[in-house]
PDB file of N, CA and C in Angstrom:
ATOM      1  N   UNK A   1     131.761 130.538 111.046  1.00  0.00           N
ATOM      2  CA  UNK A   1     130.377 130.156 110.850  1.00  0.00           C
ATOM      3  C   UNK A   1     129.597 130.504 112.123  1.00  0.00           C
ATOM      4  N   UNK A   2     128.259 131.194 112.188  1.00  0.00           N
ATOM      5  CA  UNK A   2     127.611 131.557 112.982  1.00  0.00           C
ATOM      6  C   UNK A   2     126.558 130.543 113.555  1.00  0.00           C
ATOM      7  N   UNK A   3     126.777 129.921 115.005  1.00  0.00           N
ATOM      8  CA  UNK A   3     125.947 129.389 115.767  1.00  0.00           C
ATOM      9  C   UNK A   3     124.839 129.632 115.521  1.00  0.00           C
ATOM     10  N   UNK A   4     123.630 128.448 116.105  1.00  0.00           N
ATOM     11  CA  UNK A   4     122.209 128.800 116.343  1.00  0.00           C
ATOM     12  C   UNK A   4     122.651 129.425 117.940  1.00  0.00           C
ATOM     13  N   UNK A   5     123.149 129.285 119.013  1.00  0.00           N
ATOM     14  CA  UNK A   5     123.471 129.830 119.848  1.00  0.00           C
ATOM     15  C   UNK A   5     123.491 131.165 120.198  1.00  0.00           C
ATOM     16  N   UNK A   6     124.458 131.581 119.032  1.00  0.00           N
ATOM     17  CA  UNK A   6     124.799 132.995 118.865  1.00  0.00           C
ATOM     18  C   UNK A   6     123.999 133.725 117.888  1.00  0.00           C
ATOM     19  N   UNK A   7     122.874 133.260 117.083  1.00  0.00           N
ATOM     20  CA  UNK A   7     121.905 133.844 116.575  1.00  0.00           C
ATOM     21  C   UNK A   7     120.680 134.034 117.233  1.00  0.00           C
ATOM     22  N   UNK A   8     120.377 132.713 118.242  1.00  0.00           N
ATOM     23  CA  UNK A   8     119.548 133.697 119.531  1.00  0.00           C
ATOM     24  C   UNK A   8     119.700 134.200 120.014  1.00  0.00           C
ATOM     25  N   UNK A   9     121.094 134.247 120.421  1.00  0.00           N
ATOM     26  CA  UNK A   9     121.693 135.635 121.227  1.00  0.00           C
ATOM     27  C   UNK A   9     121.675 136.674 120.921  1.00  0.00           C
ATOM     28  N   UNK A  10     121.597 137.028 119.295  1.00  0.00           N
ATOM     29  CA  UNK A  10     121.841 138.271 118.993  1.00  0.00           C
ATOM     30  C   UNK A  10     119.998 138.464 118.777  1.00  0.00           C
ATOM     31  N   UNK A  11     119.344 137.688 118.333  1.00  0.00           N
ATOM     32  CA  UNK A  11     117.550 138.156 118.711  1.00  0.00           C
ATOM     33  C   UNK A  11     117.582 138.797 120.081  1.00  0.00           C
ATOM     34  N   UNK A  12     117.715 137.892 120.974  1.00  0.00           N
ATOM     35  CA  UNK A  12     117.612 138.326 122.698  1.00  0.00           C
ATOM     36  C   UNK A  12     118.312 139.228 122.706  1.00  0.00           C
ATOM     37  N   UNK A  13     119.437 139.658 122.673  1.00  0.00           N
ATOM     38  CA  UNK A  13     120.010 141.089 122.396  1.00  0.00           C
ATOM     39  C   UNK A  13     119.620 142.338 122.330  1.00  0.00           C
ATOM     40  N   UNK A  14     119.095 141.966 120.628  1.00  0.00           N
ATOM     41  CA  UNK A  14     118.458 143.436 120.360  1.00  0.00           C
ATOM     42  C   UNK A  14     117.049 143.163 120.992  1.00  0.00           C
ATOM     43  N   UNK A  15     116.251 142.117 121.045  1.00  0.00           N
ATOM     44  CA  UNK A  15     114.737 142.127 121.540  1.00  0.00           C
ATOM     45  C   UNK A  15     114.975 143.114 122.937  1.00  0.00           C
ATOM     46  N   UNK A  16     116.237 143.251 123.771  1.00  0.00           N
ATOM     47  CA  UNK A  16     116.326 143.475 124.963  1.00  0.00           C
ATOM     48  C   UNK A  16     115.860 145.740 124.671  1.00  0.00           C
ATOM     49  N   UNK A  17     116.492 145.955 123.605  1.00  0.00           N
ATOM     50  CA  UNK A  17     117.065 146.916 123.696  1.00  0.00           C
ATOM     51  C   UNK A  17     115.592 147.792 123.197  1.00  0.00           C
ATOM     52  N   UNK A  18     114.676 148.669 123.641  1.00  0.00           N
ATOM     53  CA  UNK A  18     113.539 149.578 123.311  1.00  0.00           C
ATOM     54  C   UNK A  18     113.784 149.924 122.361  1.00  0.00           C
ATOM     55  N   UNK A  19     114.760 150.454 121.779  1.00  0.00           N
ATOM     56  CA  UNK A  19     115.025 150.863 120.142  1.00  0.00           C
ATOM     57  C   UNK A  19     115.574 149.547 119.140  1.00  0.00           C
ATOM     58  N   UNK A  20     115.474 148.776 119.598  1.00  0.00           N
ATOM     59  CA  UNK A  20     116.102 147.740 119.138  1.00  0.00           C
ATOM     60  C   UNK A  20     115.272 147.254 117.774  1.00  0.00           C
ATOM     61  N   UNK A  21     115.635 146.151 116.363  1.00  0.00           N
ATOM     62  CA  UNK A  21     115.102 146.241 115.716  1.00  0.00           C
ATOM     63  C   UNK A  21     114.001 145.172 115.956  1.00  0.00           C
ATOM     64  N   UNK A  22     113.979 144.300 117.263  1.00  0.00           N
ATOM     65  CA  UNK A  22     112.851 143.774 117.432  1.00  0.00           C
ATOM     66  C   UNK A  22     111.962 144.208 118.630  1.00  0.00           C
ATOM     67  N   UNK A  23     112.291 145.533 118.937  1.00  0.00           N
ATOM     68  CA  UNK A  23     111.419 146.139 119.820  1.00  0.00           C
ATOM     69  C   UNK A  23     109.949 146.390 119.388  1.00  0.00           C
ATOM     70  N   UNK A  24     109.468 146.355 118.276  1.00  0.00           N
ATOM     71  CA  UNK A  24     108.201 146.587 117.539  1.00  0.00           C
ATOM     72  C   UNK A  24     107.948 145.218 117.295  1.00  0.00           C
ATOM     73  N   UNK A  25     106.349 144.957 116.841  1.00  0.00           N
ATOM     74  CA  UNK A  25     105.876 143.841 116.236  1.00  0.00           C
ATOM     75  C   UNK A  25     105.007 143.111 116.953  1.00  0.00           C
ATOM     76  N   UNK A  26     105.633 142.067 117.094  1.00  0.00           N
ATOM     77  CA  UNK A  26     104.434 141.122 117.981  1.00  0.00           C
ATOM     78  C   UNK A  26     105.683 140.410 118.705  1.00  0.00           C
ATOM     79  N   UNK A  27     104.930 139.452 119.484  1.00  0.00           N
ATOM     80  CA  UNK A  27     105.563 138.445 120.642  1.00  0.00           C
ATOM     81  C   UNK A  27     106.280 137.380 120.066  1.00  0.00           C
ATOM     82  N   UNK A  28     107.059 137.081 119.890  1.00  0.00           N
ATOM     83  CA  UNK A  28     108.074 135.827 119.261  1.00  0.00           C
ATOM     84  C   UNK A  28     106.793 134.526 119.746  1.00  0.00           C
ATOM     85  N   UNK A  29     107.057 133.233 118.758  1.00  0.00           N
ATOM     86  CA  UNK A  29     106.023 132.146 119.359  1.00  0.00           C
ATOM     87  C   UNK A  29     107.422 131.321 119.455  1.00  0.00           C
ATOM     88  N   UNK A  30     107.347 130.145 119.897  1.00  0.00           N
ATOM     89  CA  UNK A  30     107.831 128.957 119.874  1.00  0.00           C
ATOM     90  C   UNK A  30     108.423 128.937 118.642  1.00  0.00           C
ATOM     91  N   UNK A  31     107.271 128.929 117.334  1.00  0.00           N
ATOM     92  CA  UNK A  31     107.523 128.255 116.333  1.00  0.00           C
ATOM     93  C   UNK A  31     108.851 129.760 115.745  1.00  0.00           C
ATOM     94  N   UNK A  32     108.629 130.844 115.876  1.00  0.00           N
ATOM     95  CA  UNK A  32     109.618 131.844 115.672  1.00  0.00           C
ATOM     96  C   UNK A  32     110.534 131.456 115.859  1.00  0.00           C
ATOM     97  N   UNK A  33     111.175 131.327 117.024  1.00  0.00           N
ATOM     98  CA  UNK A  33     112.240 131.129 117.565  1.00  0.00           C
ATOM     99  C   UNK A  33     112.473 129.728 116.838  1.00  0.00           C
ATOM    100  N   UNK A  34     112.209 128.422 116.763  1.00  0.00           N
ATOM    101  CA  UNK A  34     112.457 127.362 116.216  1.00  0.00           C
ATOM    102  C   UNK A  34     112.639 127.200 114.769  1.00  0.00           C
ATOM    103  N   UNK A  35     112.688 128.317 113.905  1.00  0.00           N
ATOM    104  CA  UNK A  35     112.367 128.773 113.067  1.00  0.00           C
ATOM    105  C   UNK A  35     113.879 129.353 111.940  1.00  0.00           C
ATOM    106  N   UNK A  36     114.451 130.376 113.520  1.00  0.00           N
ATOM    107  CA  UNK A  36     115.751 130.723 113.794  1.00  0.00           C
ATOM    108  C   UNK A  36     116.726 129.584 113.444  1.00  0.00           C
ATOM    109  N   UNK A  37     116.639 128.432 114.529  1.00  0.00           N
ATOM    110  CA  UNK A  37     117.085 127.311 114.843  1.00  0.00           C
ATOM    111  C   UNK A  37     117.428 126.612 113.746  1.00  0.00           C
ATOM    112  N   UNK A  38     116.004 126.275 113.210  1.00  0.00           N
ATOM    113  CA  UNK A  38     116.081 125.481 112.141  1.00  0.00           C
ATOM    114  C   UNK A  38     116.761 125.776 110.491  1.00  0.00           C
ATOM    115  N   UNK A  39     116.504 127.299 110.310  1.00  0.00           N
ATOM    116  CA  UNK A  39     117.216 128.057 109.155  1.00  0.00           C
ATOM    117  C   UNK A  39     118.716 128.016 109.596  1.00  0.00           C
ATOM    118  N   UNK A  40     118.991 128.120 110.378  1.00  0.00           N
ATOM    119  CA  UNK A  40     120.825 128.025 110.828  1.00  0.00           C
ATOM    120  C   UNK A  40     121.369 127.105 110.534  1.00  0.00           C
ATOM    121  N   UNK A  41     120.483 125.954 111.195  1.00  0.00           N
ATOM    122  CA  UNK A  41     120.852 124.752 111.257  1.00  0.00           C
ATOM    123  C   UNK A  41     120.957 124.296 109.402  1.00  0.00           C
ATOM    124  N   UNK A  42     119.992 124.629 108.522  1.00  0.00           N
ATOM    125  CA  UNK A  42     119.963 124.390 107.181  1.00  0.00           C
ATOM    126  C   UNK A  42     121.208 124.616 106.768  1.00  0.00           C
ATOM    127  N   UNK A  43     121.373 125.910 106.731  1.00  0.00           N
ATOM    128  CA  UNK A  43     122.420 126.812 106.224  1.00  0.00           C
ATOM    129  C   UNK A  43     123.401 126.355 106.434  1.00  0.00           C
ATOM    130  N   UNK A  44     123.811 126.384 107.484  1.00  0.00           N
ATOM    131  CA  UNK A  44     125.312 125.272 108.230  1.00  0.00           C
ATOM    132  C   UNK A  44     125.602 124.324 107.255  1.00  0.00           C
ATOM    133  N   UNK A  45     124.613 123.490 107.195  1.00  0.00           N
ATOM    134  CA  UNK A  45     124.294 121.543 106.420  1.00  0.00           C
ATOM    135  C   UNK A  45     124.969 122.231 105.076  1.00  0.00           C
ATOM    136  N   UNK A  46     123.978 123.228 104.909  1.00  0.00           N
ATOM    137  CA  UNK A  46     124.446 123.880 103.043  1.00  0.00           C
ATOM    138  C   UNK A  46     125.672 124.636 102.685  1.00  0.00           C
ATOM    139  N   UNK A  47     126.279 124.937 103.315  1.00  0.00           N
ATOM    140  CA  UNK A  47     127.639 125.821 103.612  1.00  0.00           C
ATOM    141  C   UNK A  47     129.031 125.161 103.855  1.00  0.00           C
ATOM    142  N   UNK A  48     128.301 123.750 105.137  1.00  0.00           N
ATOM    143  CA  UNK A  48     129.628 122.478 105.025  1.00  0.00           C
ATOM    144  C   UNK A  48     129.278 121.136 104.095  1.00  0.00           C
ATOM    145  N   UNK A  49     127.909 121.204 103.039  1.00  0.00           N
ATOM    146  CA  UNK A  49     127.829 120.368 102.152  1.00  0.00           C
ATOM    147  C   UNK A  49     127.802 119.284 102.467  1.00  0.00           C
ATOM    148  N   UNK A  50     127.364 119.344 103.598  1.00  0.00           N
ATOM    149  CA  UNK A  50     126.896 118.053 104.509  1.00  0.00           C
ATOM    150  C   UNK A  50     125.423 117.692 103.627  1.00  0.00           C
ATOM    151  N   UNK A  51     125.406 116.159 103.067  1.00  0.00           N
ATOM    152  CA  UNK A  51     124.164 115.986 102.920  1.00  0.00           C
ATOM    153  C   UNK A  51     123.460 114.110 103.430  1.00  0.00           C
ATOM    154  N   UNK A  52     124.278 113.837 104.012  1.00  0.00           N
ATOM    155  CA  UNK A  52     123.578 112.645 104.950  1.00  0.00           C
ATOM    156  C   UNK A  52     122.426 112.886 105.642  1.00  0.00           C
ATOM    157  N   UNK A  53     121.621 112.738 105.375  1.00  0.00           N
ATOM    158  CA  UNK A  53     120.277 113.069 106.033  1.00  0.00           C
ATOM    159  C   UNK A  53     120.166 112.347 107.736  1.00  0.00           C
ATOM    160  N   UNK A  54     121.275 111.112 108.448  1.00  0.00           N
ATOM    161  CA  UNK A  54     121.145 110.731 109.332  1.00  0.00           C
ATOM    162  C   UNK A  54     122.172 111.730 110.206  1.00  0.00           C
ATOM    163  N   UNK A  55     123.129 112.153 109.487  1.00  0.00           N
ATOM    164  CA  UNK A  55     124.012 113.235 110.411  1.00  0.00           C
ATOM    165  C   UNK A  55     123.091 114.869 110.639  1.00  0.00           C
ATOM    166  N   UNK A  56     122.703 115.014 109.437  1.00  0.00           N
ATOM    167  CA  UNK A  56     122.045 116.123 109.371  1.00  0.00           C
ATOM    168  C   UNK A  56     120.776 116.322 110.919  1.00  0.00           C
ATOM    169  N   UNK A  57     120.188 115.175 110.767  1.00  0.00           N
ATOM    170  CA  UNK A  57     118.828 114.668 111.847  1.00  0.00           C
ATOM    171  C   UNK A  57     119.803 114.834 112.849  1.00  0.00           C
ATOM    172  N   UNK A  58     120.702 114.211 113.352  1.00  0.00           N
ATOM    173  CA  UNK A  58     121.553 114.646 114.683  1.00  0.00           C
ATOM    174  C   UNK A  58     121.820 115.649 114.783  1.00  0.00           C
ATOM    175  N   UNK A  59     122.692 116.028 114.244  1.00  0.00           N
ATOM    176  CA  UNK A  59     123.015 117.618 114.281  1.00  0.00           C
ATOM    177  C   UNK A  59     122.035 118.448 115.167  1.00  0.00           C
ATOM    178  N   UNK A  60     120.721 118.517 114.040  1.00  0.00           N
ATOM    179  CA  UNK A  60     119.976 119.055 114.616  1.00  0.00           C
ATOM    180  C   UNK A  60     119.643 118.684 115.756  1.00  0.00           C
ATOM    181  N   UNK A  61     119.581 117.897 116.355  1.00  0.00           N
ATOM    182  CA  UNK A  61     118.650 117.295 117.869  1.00  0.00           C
ATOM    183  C   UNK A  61     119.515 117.608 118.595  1.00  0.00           C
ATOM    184  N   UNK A  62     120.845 117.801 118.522  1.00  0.00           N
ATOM    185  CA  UNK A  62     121.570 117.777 119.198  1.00  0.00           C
ATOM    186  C   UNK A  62     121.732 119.760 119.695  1.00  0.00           C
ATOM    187  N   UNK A  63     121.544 120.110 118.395  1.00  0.00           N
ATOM    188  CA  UNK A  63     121.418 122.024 118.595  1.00  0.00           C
ATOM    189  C   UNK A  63     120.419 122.236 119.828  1.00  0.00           C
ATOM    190  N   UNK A  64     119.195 121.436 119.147  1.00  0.00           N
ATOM    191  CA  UNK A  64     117.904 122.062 119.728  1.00  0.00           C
ATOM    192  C   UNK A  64     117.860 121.611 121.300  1.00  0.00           C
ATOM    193  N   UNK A  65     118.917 120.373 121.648  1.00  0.00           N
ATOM    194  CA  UNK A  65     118.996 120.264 123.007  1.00  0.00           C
ATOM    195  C   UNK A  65     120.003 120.939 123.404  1.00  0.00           C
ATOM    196  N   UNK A  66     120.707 121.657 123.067  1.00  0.00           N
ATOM    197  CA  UNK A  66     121.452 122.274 123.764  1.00  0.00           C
ATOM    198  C   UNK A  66     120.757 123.576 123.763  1.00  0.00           C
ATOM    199  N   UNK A  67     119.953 123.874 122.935  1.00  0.00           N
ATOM    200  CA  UNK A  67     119.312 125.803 122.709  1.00  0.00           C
ATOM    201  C   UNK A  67     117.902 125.674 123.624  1.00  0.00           C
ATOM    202  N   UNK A  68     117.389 124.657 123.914  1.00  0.00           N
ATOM    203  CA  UNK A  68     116.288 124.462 124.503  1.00  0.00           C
ATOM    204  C   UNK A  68     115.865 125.694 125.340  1.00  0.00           C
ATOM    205  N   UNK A  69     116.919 126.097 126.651  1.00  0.00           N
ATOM    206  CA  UNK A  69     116.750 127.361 127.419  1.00  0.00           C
ATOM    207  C   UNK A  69     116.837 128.268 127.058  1.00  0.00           C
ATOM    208  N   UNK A  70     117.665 129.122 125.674  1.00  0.00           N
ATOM    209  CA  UNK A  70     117.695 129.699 124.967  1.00  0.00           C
ATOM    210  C   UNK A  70     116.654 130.158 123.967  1.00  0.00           C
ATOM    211  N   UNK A  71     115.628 128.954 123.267  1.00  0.00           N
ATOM    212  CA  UNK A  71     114.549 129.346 122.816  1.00  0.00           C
ATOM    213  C   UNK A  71     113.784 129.252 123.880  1.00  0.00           C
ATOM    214  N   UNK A  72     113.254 129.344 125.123  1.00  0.00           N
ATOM    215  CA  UNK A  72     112.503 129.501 125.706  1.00  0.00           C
ATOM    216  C   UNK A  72     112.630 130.577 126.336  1.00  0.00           C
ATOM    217  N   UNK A  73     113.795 131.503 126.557  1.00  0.00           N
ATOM    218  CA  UNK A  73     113.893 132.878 126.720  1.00  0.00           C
ATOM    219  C   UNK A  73     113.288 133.646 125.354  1.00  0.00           C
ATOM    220  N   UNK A  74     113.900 133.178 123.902  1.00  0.00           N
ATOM    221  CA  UNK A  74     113.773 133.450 123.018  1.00  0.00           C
ATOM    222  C   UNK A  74     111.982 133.929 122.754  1.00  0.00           C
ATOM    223  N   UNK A  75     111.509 133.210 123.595  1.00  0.00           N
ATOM    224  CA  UNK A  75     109.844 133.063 123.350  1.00  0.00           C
ATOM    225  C   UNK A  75     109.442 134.316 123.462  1.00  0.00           C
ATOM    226  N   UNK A  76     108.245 134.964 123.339  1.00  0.00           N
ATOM    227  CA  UNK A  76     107.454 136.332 123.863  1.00  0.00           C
ATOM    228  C   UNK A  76     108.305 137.094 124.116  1.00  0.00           C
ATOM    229  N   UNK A  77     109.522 137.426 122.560  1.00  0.00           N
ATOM    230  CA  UNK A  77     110.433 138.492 122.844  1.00  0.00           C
ATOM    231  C   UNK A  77     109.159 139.006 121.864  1.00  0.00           C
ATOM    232  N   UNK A  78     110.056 140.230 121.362  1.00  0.00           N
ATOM    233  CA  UNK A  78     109.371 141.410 120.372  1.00  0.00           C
ATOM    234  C   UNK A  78     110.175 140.457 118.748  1.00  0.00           C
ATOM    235  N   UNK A  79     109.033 140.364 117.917  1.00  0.00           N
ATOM    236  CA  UNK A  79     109.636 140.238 116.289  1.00  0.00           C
ATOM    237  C   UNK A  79     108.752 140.488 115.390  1.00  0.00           C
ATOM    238  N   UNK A  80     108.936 141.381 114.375  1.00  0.00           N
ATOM    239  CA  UNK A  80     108.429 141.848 113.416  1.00  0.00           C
ATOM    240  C   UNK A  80     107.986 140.757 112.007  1.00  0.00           C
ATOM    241  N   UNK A  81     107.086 141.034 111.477  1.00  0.00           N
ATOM    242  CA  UNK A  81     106.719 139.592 110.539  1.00  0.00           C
ATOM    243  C   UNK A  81     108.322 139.982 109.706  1.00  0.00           C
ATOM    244  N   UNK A  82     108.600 141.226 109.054  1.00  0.00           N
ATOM    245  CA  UNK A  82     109.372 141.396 108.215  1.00  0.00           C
ATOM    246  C   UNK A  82     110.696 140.946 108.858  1.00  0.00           C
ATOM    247  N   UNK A  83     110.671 140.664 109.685  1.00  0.00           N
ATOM    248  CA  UNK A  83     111.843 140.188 110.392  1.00  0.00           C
ATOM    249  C   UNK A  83     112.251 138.361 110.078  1.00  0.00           C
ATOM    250  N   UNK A  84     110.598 137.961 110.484  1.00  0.00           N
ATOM    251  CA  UNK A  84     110.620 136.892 109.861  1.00  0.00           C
ATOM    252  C   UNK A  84     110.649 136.069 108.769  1.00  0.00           C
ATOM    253  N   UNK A  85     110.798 137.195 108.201  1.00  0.00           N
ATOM    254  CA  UNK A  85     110.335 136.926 106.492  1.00  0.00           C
ATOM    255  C   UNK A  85     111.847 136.698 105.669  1.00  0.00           C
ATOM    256  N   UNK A  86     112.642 137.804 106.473  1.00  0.00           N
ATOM    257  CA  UNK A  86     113.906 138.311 106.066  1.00  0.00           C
ATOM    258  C   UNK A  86     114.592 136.347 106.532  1.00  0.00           C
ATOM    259  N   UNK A  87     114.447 135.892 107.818  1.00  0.00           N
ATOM    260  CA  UNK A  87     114.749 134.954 108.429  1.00  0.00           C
ATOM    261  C   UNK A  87     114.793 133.461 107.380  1.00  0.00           C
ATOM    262  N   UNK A  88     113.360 133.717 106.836  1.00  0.00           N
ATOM    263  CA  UNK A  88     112.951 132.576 105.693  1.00  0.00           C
ATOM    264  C   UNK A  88     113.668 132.493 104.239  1.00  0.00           C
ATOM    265  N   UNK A  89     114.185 134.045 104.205  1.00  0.00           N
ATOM    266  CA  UNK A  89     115.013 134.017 103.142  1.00  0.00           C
ATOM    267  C   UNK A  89     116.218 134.345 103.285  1.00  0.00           C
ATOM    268  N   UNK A  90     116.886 133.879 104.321  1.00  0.00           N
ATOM    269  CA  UNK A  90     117.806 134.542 104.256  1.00  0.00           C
ATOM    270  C   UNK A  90     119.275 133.101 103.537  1.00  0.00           C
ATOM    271  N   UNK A  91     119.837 133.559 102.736  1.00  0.00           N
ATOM    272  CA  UNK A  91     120.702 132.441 101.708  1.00  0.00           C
ATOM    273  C   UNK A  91     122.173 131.846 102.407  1.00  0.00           C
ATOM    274  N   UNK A  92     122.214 132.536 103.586  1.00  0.00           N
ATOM    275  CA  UNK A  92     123.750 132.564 104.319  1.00  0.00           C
ATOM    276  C   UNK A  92     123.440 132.342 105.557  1.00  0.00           C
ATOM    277  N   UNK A  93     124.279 132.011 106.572  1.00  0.00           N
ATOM    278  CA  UNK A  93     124.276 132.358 108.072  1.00  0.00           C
ATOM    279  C   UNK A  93     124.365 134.147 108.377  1.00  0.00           C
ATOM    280  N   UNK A  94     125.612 134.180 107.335  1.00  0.00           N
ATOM    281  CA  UNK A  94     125.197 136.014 107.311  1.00  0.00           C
ATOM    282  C   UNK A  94     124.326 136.435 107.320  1.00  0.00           C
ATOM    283  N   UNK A  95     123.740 136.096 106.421  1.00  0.00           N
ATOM    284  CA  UNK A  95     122.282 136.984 105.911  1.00  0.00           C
ATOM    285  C   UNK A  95     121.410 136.423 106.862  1.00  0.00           C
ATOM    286  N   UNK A  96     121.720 135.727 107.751  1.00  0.00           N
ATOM    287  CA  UNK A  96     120.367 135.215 109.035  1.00  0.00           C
ATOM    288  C   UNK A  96     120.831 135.939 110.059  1.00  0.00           C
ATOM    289  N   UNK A  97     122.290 136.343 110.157  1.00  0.00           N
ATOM    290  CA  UNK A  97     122.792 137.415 111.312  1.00  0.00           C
ATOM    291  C   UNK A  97     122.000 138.579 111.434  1.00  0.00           C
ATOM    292  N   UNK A  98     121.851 139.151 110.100  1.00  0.00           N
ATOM    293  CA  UNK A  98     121.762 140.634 109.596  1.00  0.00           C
ATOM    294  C   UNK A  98     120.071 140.708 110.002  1.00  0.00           C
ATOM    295  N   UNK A  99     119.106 139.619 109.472  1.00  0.00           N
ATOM    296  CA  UNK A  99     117.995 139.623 109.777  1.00  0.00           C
ATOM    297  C   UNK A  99     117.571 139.764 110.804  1.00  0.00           C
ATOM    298  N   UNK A 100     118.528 139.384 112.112  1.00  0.00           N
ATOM    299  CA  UNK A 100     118.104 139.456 113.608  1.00  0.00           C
ATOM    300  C   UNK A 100     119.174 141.033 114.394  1.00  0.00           C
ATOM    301  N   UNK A 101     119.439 141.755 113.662  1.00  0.00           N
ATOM    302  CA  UNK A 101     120.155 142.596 114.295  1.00  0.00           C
ATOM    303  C   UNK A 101     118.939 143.522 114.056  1.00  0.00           C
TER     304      UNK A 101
END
């Protein structure tokens, strides 16, 4: 199963790279990057069929404090709306990998 960790990593990654697929577009916001975070974090919940809504709420708080420095690098990278779009739909952690490569 693919981290929110390792799915900003792989944004920051390619954002790094001039040909990269988020070298075009516009500036990542906050809410982009949190965005990332939060679709992972879904997916995860939906994948281990986790549905306690008080574990779920941790979980998350607990990601977003540990990714905190991570989305704040994450910020005013390069991302394409279609990038984001792909992000909003994406049905898997896979398919949220593939969106950020």
């Amino acid at each position: 199963m693919t981290s929110p960790r390792h799915l900003i990593g792989i944004a920051l990654a390619t954002a790094s790279f001039p040909g990269g697929v988020l070298g075009c577009g516009r500036r990542a916001t906050q809410a982009d990057c949190q965005l990332i975070v939060d679709r992972s974090v879904e997916l995860q919940a939906q994948e281990s069929n986790e549905t306690d809504p008080a574990a779920l709420k941790e979980r998350e708080r607990r990601i977003r404090a540990a990714l905190e420095a991570e989305i704040k690098e994450c910020e005013s990278r390069r991302v394409t709306d279609r990038t984001m779009a792909c992000v909003q739909g994406a049905k898997s952690n896979q398919e949220l990998e593939t969106c950020l490569r």
